[in-house]
Protein backbone atom coordinates (compact mmCIF):
# COMPACT_ATOMS: atom_id res chain seq x y z
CA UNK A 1 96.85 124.02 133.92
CA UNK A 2 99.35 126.42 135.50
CA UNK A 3 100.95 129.94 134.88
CA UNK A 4 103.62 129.82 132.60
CA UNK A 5 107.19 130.62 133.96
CA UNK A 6 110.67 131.18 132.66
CA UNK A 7 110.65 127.19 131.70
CA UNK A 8 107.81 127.72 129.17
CA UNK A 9 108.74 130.49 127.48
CA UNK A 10 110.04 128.87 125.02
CA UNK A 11 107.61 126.44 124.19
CA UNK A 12 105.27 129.98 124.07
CA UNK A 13 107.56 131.61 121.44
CA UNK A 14 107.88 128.83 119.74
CA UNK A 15 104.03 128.80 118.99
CA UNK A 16 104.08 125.21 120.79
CA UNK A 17 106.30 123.94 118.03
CA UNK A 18 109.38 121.91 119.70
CA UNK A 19 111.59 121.41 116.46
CA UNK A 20 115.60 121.92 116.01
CA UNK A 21 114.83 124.21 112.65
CA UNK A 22 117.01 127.16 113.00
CA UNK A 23 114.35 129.30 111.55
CA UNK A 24 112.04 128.22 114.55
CA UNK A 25 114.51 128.45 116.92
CA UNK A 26 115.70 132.10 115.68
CA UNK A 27 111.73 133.22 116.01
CA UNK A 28 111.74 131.66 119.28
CA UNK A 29 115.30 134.02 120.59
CA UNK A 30 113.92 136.76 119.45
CA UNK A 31 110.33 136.44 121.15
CA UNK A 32 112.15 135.55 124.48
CA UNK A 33 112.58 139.21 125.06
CA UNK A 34 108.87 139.78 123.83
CA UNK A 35 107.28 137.81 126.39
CA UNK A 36 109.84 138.73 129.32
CA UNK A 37 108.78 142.46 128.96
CA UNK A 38 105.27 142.11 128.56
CA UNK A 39 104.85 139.52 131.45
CA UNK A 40 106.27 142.60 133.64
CA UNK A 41 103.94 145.09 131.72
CA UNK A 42 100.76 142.20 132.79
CA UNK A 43 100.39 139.54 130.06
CA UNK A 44 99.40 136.51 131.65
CA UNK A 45 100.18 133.05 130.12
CA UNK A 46 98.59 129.81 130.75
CA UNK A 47 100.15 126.52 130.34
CA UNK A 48 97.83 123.92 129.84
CA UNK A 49 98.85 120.21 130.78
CA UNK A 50 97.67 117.00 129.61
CA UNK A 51 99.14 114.22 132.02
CA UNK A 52 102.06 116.08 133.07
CA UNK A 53 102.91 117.44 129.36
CA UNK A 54 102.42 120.88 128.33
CA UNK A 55 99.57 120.87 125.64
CA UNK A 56 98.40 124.23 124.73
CA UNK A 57 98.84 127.60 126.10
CA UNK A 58 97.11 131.12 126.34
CA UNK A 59 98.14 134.13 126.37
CA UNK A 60 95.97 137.06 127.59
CA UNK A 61 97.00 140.94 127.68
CA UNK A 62 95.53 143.66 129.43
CA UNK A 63 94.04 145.87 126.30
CA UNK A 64 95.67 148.93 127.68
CA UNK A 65 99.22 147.13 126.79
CA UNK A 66 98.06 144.93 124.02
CA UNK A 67 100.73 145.49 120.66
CA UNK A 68 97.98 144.69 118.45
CA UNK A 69 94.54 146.56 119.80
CA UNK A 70 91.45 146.97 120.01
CA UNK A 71 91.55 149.93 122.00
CA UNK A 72 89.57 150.45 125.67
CA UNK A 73 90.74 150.13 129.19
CA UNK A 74 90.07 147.81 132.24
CA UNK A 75 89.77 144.36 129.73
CA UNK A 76 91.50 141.60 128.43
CA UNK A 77 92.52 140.80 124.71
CA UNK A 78 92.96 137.10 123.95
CA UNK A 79 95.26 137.36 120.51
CA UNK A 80 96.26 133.23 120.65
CA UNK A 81 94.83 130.08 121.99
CA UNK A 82 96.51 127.04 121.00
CA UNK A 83 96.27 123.45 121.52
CA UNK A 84 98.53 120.79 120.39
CA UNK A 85 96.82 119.05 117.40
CA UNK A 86 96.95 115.21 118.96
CA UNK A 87 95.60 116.51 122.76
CA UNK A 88 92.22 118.58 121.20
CA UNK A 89 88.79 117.01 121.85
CA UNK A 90 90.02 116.93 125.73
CA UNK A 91 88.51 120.12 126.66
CA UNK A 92 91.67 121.55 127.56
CA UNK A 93 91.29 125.18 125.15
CA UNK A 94 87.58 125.12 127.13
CA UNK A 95 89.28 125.15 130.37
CA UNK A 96 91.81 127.40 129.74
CA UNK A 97 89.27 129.99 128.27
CA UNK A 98 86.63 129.08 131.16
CA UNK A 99 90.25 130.10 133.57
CA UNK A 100 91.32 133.49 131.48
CA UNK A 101 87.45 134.38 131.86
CA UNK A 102 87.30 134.40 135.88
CA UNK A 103 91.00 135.64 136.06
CA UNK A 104 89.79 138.55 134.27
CA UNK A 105 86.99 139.47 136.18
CA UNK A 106 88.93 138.55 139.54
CA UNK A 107 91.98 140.32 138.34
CA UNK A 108 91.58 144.50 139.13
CA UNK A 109 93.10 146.52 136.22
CA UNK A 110 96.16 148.93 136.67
């Protein structure tokens, strides 16, 4: 598992789905600007990695930026957790969370 960077972000606005559909691939251009601004605002994304292959992601916001809510300050919302239907039952969501969970508490709020 790693941070995700510029090389993931489409595989993150794309929901993990790697088709050629235009409609996917529209969705995916216009969430490209999404993720750029709120990586700079503090979203963190995960990348998780199953022999070398990305596998599932999560994305964490601090609440005090979060689009969709709850309200509060100085936690993180976790709005999407996924994990590529043919690499769950490896633990790899478990990680991931068991990862956003100490970054969080390690992580000081703005």
């Amino acid at each position: 598992m790693r941070m995700a960077d510029e090389e993931d972000i489409d595989f993150l606005a794309g929901c993990g789905h790697s088709e050629n559909d235009s409609e996917i691939q529209e969705s995916i251009a216009r969430k490209r600007g999404f993720f750029w601004e709120k990586w700079k605002e503090g979203l963190v994304s995960l990348v998780g990695l199953v022999e070398g292959k990305r596998s599932g992601f999560l994305n964490m916001f601090p609440i005090e930026i979060s689009p969709w809510g709850p309200f509060g300050e100085d936690l993180y919302v976790i709005p999407c957790l996924f994990v590529i239907w043919d690499y769950q039952g490896r633990e790899l969501g478990k990680t991931m969370m068991s990862t956003a969970i100490e970054m969080a508490i390690d992580t000081p709020h703005a």
